[in-house]
Protein backbone atom coordinates (compact mmCIF):
# COMPACT_ATOMS: atom_id res chain seq x y z
CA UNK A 1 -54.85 112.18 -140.01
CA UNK A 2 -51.45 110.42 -140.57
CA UNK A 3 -49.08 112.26 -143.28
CA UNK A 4 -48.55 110.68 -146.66
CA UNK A 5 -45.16 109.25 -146.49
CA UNK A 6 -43.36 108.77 -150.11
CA UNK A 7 -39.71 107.32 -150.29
CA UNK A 8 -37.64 106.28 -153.60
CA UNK A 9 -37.07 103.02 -153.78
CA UNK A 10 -35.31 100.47 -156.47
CA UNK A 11 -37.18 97.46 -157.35
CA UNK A 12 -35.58 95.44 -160.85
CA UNK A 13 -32.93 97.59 -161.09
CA UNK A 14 -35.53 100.23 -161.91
CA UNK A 15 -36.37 103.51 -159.39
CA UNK A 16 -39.47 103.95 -158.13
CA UNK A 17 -41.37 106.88 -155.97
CA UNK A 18 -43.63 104.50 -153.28
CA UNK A 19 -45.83 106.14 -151.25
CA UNK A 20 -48.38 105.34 -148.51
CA UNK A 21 -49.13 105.97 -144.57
CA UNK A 22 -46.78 103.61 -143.51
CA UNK A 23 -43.33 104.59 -141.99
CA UNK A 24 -40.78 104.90 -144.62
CA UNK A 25 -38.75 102.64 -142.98
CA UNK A 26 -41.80 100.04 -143.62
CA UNK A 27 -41.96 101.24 -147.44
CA UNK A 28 -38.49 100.55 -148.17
CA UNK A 29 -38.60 97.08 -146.53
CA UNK A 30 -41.51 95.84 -148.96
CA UNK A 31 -39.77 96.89 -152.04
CA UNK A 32 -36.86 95.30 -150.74
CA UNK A 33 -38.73 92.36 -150.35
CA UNK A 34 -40.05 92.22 -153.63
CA UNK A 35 -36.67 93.21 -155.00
CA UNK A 36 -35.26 90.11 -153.23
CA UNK A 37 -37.80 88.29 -154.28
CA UNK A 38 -37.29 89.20 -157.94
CA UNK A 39 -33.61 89.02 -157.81
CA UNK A 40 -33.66 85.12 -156.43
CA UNK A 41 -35.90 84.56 -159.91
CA UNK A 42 -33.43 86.37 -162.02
CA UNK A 43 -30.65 83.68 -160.83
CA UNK A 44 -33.44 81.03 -162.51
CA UNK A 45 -32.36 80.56 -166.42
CA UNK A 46 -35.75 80.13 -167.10
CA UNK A 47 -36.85 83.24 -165.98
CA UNK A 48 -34.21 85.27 -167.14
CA UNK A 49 -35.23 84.68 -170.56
CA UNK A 50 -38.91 85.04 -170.39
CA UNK A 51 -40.02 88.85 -171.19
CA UNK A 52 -40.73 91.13 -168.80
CA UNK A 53 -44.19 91.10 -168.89
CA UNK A 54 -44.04 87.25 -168.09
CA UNK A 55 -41.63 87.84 -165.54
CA UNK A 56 -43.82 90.08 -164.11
CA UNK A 57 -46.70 87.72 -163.87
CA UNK A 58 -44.42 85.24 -162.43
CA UNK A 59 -42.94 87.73 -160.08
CA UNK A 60 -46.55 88.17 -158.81
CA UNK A 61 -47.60 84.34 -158.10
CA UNK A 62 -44.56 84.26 -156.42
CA UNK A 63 -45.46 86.85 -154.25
CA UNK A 64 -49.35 85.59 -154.19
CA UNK A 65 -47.86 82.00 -153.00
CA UNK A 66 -45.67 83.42 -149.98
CA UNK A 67 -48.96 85.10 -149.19
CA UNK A 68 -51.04 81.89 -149.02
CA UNK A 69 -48.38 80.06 -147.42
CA UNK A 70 -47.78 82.79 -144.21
CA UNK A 71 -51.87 82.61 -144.21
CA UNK A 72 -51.71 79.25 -144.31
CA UNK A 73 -48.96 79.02 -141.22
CA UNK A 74 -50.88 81.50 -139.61
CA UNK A 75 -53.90 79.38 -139.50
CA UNK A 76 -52.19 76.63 -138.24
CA UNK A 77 -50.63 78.61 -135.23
CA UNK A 78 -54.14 79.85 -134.28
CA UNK A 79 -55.94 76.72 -134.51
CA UNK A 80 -52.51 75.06 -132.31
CA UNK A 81 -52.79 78.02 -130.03
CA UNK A 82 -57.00 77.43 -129.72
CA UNK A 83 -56.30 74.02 -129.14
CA UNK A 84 -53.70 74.87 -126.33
CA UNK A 85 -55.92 77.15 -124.50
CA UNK A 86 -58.91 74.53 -124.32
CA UNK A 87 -56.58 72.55 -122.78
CA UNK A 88 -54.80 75.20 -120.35
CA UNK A 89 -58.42 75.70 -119.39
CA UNK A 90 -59.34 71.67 -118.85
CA UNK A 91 -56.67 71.37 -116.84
CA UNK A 92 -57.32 74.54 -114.60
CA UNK A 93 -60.57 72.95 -114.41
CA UNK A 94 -59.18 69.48 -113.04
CA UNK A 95 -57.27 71.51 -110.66
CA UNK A 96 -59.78 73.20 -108.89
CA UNK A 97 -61.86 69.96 -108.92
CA UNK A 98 -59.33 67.79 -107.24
CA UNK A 99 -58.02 71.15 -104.75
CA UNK A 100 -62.17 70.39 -103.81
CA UNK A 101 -62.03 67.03 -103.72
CA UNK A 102 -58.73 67.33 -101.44
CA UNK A 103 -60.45 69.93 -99.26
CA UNK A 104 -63.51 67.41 -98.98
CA UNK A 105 -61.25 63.90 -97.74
CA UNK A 106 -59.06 66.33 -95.39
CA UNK A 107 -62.03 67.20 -93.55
């Protein structure tokens, strides 16, 4: 059983103890992407003035949209990589058909 990793981390200028199975190296990077993410709000005037609690919900359909749209991307690559091996395999297909065919006229 993996060890319960817990690291301190700062996330709106506030500390928090994070914990999980992941490496702490992993820990610290997603509160420093949610700090990031929080920060590039902050520069917004709009969101600088709502309260906290708002910014929070904002914060979190932020984050909820970057999900969707990686998911989204993600999708896309799979269906383009799908696509790409039907292909790889038409074509292997055409070459062993015409390496026949060759075979057949040289004969």
């Amino acid at each position: 059983m993996q060890d319960n990793n817990t690291v301190e981390v700062m996330i709106g200028g506030r500390v928090y103890n994070l914990s999980g199975y992941e490496d702490v190296s992993y820990l610290q990077k997603v509160a420093a992407y949610i700090n990031g993410r929080d920060q590039e709000l902050m520069k917004q005037t709009g969101y600088a003035k709502q309260k906290p609690d708002m910014q929070n919900v904002l914060l979190q359909l932020t984050l909820a949209d970057d999900y969707f749209k990686c998911n989204r991307e993600l999708e896309n690559i799979k269906r383009k990589y799908h696509d790409q091996e039907k292909e790889m395999y038409r074509l292997k297909h055409e070459l062993v058909s015409m390496k026949m065919k060759y075979q057949t006229d040289n004969k």
